[in-house]
C-alpha atoms as a PDB file:
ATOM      1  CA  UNK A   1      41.549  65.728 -45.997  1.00  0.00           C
ATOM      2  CA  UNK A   2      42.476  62.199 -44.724  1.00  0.00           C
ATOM      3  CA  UNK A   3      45.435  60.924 -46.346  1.00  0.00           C
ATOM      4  CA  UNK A   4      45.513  57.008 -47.224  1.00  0.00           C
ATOM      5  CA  UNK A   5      48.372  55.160 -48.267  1.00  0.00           C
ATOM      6  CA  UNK A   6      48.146  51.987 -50.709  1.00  0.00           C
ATOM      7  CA  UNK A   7      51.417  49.807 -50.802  1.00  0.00           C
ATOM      8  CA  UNK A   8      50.220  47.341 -52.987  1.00  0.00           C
ATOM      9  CA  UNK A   9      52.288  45.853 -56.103  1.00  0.00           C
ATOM     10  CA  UNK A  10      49.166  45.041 -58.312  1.00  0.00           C
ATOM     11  CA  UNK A  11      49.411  48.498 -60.116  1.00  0.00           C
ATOM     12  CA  UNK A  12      46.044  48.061 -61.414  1.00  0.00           C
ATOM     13  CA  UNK A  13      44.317  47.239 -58.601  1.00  0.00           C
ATOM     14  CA  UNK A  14      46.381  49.985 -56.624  1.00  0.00           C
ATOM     15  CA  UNK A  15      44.752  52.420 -59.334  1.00  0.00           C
ATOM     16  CA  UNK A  16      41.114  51.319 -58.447  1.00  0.00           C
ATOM     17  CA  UNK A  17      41.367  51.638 -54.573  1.00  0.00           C
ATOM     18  CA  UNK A  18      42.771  54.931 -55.461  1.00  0.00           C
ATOM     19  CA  UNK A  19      40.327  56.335 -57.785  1.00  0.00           C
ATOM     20  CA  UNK A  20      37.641  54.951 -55.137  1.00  0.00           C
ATOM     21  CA  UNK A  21      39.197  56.914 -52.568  1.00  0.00           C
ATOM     22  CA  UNK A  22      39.447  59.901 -54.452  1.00  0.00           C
ATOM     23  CA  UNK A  23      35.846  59.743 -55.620  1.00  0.00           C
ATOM     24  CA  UNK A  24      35.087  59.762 -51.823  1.00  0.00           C
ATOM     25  CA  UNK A  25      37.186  62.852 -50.763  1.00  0.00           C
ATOM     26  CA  UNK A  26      40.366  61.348 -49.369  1.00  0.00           C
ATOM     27  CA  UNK A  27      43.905  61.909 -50.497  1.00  0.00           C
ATOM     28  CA  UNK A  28      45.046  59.054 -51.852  1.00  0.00           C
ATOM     29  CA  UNK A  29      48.658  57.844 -52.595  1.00  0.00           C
ATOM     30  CA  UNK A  30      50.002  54.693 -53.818  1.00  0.00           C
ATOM     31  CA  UNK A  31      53.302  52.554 -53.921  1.00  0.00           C
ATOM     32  CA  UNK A  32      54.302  49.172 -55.920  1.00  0.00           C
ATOM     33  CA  UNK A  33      56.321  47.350 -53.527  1.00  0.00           C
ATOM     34  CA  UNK A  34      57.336  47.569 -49.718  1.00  0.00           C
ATOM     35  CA  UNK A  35      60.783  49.543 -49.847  1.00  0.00           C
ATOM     36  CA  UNK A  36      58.990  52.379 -52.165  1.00  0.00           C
ATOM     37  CA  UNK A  37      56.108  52.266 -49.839  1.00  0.00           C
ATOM     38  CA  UNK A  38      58.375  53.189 -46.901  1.00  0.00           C
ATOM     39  CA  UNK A  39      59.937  55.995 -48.286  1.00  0.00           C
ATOM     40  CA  UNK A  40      56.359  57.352 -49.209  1.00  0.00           C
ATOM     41  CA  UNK A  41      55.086  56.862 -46.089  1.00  0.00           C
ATOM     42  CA  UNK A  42      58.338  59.075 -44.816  1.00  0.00           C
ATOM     43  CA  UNK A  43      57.318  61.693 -47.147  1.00  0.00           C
ATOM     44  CA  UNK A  44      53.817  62.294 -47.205  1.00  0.00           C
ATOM     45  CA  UNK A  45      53.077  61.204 -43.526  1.00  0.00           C
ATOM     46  CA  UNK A  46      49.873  59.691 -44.193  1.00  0.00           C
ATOM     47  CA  UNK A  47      46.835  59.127 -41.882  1.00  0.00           C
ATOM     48  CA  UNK A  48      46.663  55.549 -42.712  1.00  0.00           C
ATOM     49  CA  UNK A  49      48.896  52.980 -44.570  1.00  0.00           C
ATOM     50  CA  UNK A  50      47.197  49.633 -46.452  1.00  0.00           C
ATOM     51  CA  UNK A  51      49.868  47.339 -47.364  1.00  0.00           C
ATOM     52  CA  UNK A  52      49.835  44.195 -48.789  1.00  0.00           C
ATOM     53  CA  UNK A  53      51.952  41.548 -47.106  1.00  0.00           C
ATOM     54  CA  UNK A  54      53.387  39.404 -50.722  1.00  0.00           C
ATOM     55  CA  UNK A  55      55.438  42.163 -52.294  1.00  0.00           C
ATOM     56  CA  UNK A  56      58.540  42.705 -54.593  1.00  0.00           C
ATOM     57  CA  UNK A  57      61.743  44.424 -52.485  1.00  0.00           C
ATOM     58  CA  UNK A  58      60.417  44.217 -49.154  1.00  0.00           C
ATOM     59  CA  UNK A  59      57.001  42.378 -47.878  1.00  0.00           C
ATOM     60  CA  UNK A  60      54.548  43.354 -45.549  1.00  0.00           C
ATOM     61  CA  UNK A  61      55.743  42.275 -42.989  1.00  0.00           C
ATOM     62  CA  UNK A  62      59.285  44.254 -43.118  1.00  0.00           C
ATOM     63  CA  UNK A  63      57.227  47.135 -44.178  1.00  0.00           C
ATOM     64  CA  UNK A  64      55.877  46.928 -40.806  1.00  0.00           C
ATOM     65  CA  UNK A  65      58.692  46.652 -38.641  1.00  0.00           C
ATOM     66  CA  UNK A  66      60.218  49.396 -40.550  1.00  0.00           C
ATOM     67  CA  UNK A  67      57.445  51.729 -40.050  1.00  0.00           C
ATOM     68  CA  UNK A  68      56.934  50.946 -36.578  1.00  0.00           C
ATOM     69  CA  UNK A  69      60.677  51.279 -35.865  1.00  0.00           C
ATOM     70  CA  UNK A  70      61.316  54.929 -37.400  1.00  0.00           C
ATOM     71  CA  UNK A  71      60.431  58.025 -34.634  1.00  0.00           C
ATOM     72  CA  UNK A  72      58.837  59.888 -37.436  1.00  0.00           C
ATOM     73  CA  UNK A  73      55.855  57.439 -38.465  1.00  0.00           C
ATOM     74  CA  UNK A  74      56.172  54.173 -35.978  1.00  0.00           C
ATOM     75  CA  UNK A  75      52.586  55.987 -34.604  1.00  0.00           C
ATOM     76  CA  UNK A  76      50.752  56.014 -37.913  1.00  0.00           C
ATOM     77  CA  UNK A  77      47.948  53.687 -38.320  1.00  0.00           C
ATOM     78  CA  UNK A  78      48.672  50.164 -40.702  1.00  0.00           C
ATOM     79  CA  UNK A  79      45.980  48.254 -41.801  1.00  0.00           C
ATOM     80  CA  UNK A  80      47.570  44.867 -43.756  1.00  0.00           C
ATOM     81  CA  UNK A  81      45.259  44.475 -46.536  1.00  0.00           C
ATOM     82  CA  UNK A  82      45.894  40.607 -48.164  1.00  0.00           C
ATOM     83  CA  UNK A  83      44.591  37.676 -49.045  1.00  0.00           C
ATOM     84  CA  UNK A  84      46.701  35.741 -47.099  1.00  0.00           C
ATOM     85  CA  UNK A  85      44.303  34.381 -44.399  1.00  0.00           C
ATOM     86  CA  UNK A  86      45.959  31.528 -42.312  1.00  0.00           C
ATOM     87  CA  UNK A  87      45.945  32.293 -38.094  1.00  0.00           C
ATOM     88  CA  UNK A  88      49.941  32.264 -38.857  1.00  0.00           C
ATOM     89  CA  UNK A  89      49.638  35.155 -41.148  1.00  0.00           C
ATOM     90  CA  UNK A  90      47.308  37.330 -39.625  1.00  0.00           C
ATOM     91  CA  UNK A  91      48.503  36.645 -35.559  1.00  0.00           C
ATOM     92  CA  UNK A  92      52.483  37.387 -37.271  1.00  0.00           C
ATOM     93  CA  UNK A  93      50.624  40.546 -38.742  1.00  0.00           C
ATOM     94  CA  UNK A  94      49.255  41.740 -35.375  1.00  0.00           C
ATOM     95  CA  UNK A  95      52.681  40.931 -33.973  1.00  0.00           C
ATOM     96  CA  UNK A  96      55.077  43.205 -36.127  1.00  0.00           C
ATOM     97  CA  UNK A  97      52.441  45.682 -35.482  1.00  0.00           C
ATOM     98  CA  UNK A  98      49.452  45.786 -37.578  1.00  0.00           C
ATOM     99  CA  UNK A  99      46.357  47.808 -36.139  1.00  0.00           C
ATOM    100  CA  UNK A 100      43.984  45.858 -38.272  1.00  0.00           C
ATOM    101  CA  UNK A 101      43.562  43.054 -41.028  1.00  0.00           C
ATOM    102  CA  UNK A 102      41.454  43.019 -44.064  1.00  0.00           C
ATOM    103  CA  UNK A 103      40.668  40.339 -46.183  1.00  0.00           C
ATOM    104  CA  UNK A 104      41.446  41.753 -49.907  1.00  0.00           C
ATOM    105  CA  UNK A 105      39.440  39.388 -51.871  1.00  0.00           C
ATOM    106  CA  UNK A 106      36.255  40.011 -49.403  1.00  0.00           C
ATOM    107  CA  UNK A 107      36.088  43.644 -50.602  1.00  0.00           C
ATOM    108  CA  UNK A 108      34.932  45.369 -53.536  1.00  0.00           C
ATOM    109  CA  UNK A 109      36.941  49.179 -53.709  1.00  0.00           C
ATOM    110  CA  UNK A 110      33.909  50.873 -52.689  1.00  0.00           C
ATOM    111  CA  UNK A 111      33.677  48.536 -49.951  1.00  0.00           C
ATOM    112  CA  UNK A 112      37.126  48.929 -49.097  1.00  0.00           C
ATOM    113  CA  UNK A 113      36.119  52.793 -48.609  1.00  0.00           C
ATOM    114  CA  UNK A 114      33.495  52.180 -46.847  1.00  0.00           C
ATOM    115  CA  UNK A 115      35.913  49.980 -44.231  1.00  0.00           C
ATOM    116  CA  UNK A 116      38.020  53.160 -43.776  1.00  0.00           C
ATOM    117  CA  UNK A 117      35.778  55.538 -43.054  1.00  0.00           C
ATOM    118  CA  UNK A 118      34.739  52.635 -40.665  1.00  0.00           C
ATOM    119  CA  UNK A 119      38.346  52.663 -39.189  1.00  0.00           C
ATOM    120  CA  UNK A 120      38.395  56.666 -38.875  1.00  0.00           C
ATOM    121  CA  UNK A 121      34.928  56.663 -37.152  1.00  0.00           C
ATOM    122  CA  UNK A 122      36.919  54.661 -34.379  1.00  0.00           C
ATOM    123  CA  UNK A 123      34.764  51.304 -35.610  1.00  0.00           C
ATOM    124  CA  UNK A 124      36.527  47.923 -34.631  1.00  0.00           C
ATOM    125  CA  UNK A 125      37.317  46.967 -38.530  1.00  0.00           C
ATOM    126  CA  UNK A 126      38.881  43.773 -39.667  1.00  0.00           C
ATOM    127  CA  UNK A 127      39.578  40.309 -38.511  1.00  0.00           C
ATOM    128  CA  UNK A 128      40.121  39.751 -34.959  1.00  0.00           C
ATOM    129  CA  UNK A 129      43.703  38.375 -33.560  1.00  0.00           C
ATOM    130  CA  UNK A 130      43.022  34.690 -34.246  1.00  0.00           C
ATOM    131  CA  UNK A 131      42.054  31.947 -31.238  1.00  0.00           C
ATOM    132  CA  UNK A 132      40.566  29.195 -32.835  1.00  0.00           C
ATOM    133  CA  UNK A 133      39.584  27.853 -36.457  1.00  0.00           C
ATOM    134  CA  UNK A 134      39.302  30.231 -39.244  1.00  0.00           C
ATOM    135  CA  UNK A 135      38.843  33.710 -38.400  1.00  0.00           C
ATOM    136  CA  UNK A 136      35.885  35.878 -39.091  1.00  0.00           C
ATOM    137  CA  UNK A 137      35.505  39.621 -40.191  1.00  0.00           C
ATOM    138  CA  UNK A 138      32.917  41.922 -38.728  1.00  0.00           C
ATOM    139  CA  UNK A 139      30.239  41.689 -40.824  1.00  0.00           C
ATOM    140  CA  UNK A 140      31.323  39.102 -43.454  1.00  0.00           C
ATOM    141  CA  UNK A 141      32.090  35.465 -42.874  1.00  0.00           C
ATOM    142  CA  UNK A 142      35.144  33.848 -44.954  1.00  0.00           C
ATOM    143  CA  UNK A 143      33.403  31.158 -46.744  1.00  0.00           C
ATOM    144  CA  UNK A 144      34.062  27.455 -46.021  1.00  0.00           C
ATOM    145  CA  UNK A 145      35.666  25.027 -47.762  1.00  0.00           C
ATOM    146  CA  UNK A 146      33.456  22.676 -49.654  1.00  0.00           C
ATOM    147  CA  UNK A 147      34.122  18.892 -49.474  1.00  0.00           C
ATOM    148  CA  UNK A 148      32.516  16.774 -53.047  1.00  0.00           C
ATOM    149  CA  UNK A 149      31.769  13.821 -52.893  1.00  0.00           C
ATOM    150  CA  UNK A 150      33.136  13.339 -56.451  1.00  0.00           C
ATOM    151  CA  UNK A 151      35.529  15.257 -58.806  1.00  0.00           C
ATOM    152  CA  UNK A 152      35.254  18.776 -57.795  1.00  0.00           C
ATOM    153  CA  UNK A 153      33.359  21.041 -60.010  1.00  0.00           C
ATOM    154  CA  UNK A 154      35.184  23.141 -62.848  1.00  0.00           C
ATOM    155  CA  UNK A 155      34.579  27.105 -63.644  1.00  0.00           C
ATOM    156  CA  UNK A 156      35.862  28.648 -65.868  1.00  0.00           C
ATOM    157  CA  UNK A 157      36.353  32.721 -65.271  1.00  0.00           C
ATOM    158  CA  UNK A 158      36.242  35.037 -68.339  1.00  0.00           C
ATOM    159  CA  UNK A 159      37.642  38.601 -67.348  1.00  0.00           C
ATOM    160  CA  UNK A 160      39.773  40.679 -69.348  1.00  0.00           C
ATOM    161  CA  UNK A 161      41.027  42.947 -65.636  1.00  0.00           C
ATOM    162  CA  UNK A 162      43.601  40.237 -64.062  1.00  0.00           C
ATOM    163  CA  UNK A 163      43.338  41.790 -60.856  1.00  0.00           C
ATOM    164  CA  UNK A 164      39.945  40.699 -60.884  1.00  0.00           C
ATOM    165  CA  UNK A 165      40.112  37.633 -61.982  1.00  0.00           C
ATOM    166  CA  UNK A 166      42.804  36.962 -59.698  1.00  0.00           C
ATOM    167  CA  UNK A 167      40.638  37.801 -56.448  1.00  0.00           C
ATOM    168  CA  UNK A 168      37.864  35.120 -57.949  1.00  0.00           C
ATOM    169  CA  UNK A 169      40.120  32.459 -58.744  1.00  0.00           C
ATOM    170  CA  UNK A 170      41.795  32.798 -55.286  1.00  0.00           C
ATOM    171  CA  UNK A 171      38.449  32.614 -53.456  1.00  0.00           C
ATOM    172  CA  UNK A 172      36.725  30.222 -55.388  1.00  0.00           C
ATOM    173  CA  UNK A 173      39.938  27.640 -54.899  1.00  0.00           C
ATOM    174  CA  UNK A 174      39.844  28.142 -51.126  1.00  0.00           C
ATOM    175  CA  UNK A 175      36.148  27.334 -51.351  1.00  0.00           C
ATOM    176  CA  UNK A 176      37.334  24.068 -53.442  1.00  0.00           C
ATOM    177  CA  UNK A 177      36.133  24.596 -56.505  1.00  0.00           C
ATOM    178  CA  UNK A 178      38.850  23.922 -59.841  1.00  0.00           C
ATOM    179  CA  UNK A 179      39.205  27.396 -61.895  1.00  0.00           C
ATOM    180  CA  UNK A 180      40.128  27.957 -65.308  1.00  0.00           C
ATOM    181  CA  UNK A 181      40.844  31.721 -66.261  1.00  0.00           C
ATOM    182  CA  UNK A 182      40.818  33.248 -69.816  1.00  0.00           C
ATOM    183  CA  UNK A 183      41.264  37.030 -70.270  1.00  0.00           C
ATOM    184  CA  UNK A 184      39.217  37.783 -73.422  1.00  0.00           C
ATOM    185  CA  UNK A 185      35.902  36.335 -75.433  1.00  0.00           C
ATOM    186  CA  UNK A 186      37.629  34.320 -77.832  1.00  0.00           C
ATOM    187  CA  UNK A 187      39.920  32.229 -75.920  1.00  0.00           C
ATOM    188  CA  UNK A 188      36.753  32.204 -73.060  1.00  0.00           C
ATOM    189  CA  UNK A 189      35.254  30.848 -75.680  1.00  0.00           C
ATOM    190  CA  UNK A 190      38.185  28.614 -77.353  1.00  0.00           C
ATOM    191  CA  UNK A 191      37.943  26.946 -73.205  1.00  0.00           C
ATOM    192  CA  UNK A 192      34.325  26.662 -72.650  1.00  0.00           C
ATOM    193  CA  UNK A 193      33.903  24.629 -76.174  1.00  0.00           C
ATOM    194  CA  UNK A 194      36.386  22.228 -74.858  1.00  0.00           C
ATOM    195  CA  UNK A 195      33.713  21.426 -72.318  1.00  0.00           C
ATOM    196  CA  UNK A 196      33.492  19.919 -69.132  1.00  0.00           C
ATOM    197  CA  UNK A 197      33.082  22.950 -67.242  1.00  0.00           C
ATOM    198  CA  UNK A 198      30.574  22.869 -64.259  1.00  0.00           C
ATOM    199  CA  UNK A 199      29.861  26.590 -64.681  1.00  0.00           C
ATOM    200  CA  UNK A 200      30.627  29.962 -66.634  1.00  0.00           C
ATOM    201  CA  UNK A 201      31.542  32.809 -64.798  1.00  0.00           C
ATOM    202  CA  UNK A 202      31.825  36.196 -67.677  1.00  0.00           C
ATOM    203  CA  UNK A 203      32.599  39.653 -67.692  1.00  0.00           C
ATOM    204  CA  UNK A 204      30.227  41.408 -70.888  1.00  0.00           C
ATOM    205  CA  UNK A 205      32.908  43.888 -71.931  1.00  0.00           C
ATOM    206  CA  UNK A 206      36.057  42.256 -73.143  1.00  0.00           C
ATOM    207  CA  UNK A 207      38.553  42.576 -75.987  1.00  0.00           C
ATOM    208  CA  UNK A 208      38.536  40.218 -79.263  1.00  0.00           C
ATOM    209  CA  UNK A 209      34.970  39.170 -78.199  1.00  0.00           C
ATOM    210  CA  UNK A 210      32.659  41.195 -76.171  1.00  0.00           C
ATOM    211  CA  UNK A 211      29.674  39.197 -73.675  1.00  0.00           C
ATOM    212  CA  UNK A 212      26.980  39.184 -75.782  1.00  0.00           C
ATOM    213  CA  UNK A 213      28.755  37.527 -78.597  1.00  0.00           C
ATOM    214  CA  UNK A 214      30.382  34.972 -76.505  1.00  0.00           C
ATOM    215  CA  UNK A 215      26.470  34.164 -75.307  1.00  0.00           C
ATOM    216  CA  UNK A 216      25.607  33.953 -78.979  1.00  0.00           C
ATOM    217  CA  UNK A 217      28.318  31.411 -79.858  1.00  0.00           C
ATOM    218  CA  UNK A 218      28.248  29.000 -76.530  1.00  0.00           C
ATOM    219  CA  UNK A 219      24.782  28.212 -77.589  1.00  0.00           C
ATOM    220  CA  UNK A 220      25.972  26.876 -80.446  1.00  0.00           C
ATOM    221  CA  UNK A 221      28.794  24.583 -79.023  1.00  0.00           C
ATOM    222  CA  UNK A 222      27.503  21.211 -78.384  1.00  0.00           C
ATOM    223  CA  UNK A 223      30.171  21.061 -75.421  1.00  0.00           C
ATOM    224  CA  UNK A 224      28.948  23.853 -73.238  1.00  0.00           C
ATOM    225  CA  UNK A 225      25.447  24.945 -74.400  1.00  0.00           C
ATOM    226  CA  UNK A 226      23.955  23.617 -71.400  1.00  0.00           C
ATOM    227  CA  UNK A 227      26.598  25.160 -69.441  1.00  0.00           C
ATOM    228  CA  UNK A 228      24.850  27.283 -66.538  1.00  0.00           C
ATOM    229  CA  UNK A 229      26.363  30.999 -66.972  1.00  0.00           C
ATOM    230  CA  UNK A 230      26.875  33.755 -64.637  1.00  0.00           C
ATOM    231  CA  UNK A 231      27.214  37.129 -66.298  1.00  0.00           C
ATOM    232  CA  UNK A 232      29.117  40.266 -64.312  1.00  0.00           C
ATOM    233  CA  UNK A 233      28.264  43.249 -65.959  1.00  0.00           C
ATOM    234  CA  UNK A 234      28.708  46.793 -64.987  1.00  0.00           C
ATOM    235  CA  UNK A 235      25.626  47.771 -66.691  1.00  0.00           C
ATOM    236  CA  UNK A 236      22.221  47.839 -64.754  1.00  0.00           C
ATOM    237  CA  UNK A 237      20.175  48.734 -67.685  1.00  0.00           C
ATOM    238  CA  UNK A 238      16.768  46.734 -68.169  1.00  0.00           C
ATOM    239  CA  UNK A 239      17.518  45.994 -72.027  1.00  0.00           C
ATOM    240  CA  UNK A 240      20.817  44.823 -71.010  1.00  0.00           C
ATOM    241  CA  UNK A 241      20.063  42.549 -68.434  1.00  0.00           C
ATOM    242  CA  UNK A 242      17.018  41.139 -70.875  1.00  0.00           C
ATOM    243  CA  UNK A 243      19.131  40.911 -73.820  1.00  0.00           C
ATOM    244  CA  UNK A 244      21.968  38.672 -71.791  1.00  0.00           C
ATOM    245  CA  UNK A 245      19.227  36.212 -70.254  1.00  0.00           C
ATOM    246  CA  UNK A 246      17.810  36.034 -73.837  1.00  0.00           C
ATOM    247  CA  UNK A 247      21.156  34.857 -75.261  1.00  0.00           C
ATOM    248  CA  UNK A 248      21.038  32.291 -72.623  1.00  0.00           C
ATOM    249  CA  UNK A 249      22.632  33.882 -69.364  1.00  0.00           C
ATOM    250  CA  UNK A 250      21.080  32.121 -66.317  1.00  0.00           C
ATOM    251  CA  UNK A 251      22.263  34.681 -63.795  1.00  0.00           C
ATOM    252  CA  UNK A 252      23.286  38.187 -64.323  1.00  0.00           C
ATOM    253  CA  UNK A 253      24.827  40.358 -61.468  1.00  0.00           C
ATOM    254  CA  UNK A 254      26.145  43.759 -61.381  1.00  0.00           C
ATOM    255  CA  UNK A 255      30.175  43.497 -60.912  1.00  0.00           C
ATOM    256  CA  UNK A 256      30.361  46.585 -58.844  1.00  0.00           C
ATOM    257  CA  UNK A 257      28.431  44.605 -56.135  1.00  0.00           C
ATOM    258  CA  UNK A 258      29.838  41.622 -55.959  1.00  0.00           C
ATOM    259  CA  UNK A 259      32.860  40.534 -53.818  1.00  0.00           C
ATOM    260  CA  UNK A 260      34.634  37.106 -54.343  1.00  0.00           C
ATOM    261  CA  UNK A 261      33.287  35.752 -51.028  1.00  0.00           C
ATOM    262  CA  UNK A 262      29.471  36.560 -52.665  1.00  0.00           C
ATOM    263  CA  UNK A 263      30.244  35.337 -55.679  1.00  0.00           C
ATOM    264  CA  UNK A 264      30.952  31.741 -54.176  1.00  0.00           C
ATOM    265  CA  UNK A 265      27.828  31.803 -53.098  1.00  0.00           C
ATOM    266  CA  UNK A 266      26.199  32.376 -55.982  1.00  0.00           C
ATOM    267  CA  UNK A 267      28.408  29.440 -57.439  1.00  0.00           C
ATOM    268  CA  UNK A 268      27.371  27.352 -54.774  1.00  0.00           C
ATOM    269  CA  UNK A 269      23.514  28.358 -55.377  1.00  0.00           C
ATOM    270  CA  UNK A 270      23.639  27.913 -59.059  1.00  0.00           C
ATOM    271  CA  UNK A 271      25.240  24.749 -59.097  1.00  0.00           C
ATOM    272  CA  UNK A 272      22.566  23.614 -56.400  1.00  0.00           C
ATOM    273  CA  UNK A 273      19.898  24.624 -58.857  1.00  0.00           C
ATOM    274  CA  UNK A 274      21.627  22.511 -61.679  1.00  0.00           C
END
């Protein structure tokens, strides 16, 4: 059994990639910042290390000289898993090191899985040392930035799992957009009624509020009832999806497929449309 090691200080994110790894057959071990994820790495002698490069203690980057300076793992393969994505940060990445580079906020967990087994098939994974412009990934393109013409458009993000949220908000401001986040129904809601919001990005399962109620109660804000909504749902149920486009949902995708760099482009189409 492959062993893969997470240093990543987003605990619950860390738990995700792990129980996706798990699910798939690997051993799977995890540490919250870079010194800890050293001293792991010393003990369990993994297969393959993914560490994050912005970290409490020690960052990715010491993590990697560290590793690659100590007789007992300096061989083991490091994948820096981020969403730092400047040609500085990735070509200082390859540099200390690094035998790979993956995008964090292009990849779902399953995804992320699905990259490994890539990397343990002997598949050239990842982003490429950088040359010129912004880099690409094999298979996946890092979205753009959009210029507007005017002020640039507002979403507002409704997701009770920060981690989540975190990964849209990130890739939706690269892409230029201005996000709002709120991490429950009812203060989603408090924001939307405020109006001016371009779009409405919403999980369906949330505390305080849950989805369906929050659809029930924007319709009857003057502010945001024509707001065009975007509903993430881990359901794929046919009453479901009817009963969120009936409450006024204008999109509805299922989370567990959608990666920040796809959901910009279903911003980007929906606003189009609008």
């Amino acid at each position: 059994m492959k062993k893969v090691l997470i240093i990543e200080d987003e605990e619950h994110l860390s738990e995700m990639y792990k129980m996706k790894f798990e699910q798939e057959g690997y051993s799977a071990i995890t540490a919250n910042d870079g010194l800890a994820g050293v001293e792991t790495a010393k003990k369990v002698k993994p297969n393959l290390i993914l560490v994050d490069l912005v970290m409490p203690k020690m960052d990715g980057y010491q993590v990697l000289k560290k590793i690659r300076a100590d007789k007992d793992i300096k061989d083991t393969m490091v994948y820096i898993l981020s969403n730092l994505s400047q040609d500085k940060e990735i070509t200082n990445g390859f540099q200390r090191g690094a035998d790979g580079y993956l995008i964090k906020a292009n990849l779902t967990p399953a995804q992320l899985v699905k990259k490994v087994d890539g990397i343990f098939a002997g598949e050239k994974v990842g982003l490429k040392k950088p040359t010129a412009g912004l880099p690409k990934e094999s298979g996946q393109e890092i979205e753009n930035k959009v210029e507007f013409l005017g002020p640039r458009p507002r979403i507002l993000v409704i997701d009770d799992e920060e981690a989540i949220t975190g990964m849209y908000k990130l890739r939706l401001e690269q892409t230029g957009y201005e996000v709002e986040v709120a991490g429950n129904g009812a203060w989603g809601l408090k924001l939307a009624c405020q109006g001016g919001f371009n779009l409405i990005v919403m999980d369906m399962v949330m505390p305080v509020m849950d989805g369906y109620e929050m659809l029930r109660q924007i319709k009857l804000c003057d502010k945001c009832k024509n707001t065009p909504i975007i509903v993430l749902s881990n359901s794929a149920q046919d009453n479901d999806i009817v009963e969120a486009k009936k409450l006024g949902a204008d999109l509805y995708l299922l989370k567990s497929r959608i990666t920040p760099t796809k959901l910009v482009k279903e911003v980007k189409n929906m606003l189009k449309l609008k």
